[in-house]
Protein backbone atom coordinates (compact mmCIF):
# COMPACT_ATOMS: atom_id res chain seq x y z
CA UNK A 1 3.56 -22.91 3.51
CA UNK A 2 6.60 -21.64 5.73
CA UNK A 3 8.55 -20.37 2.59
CA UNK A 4 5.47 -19.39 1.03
CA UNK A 5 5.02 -16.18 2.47
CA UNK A 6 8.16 -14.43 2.28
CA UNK A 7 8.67 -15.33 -1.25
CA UNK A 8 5.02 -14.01 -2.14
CA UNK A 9 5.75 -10.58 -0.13
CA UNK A 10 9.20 -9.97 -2.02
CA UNK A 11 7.94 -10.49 -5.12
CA UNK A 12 4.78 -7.91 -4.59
CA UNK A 13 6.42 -5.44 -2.70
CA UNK A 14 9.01 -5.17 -6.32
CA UNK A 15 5.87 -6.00 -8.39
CA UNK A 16 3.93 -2.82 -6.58
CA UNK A 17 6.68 -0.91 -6.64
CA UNK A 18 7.03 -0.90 -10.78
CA UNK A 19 3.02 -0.72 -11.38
CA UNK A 20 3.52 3.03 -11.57
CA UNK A 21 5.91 2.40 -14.42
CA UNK A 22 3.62 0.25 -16.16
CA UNK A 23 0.94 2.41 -15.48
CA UNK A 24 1.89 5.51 -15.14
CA UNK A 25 1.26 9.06 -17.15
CA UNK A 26 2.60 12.32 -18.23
CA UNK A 27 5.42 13.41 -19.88
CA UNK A 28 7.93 10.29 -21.41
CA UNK A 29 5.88 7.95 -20.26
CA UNK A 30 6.00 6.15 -23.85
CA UNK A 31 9.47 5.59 -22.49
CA UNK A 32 9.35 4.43 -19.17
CA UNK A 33 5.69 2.17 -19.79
CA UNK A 34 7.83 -0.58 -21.85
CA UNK A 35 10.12 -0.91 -19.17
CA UNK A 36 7.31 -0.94 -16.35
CA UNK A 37 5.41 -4.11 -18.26
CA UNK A 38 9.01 -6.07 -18.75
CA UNK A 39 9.02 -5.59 -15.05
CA UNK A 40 5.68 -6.80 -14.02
CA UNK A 41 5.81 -9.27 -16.21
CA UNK A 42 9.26 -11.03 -15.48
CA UNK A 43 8.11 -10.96 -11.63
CA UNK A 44 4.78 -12.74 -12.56
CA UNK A 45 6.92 -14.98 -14.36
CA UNK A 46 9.57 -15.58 -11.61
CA UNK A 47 7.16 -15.97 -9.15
CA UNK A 48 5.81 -18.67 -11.02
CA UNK A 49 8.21 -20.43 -11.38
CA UNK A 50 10.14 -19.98 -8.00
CA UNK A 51 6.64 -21.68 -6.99
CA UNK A 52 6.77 -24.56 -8.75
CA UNK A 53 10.72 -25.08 -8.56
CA UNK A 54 11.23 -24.08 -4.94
CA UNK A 55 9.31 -27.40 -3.62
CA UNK A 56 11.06 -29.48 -6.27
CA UNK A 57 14.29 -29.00 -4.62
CA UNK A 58 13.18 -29.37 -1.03
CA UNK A 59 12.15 -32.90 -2.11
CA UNK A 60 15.46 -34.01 -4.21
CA UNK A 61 17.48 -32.99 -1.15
CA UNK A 62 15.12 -34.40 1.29
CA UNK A 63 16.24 -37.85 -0.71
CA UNK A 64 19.47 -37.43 -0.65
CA UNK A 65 19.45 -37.06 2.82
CA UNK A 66 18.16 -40.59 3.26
CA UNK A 67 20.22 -42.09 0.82
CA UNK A 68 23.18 -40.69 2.40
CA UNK A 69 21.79 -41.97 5.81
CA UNK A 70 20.69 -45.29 4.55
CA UNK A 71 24.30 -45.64 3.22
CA UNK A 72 26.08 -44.69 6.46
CA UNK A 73 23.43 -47.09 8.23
CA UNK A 74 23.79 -50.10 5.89
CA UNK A 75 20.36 -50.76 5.84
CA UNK A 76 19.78 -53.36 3.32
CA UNK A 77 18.99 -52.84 -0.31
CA UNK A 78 15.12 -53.78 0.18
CA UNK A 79 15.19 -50.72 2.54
CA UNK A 80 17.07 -48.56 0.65
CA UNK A 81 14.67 -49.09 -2.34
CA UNK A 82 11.66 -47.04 -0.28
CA UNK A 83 13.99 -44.62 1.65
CA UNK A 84 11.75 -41.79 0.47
CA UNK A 85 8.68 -43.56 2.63
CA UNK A 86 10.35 -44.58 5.36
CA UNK A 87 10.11 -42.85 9.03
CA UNK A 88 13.31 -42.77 9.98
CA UNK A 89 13.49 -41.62 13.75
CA UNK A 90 10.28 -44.20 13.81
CA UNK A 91 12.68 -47.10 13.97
CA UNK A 92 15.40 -45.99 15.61
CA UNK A 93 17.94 -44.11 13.36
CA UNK A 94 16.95 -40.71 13.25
């Protein structure tokens, strides 16, 4: 939830910024409504999937963390297998 919120404010503060694009009337706006919905709809779409990839990277470098550390450690192989689960300041090398 920490990186949660400034990614969601970015991404509406652009996404409010081109509704009047997408929305918009008068004069050319047959022009500048096309461009207004591309907008809104690639920052939708980013958001998306900044969501979903954001954690997803978090996670793989949280592992290689502990396999790095688990290396420089030599903990044994059985250990290494569930490096992911393991506490490591909870016994002693953190």
């Amino acid at each position: 939830m920490l990186r949660f919120r400034p990614i969601l404010m970015t991404t509406m503060a652009a996404l409010l910024g081109a509704l009047p694009l997408a929305l918009g009337t008068g004069t050319g706006y047959e022009l500048r409504r096309p461009l207004g919905i591309t907008i809104v709809g690639g920052l939708i779409l980013s958001q998306l999937l900044t969501l979903y990839t954001t954690p997803v990277v978090y996670l793989a470098f949280d592992r290689l963390r502990l396999r790095m550390r688990a290396k420089q450690c030599d903990i044994p192989l059985r250990l290494r297998k569930s490096a992911s689960t393991l506490d490591w300041d909870g016994i002693g090398l953190g």
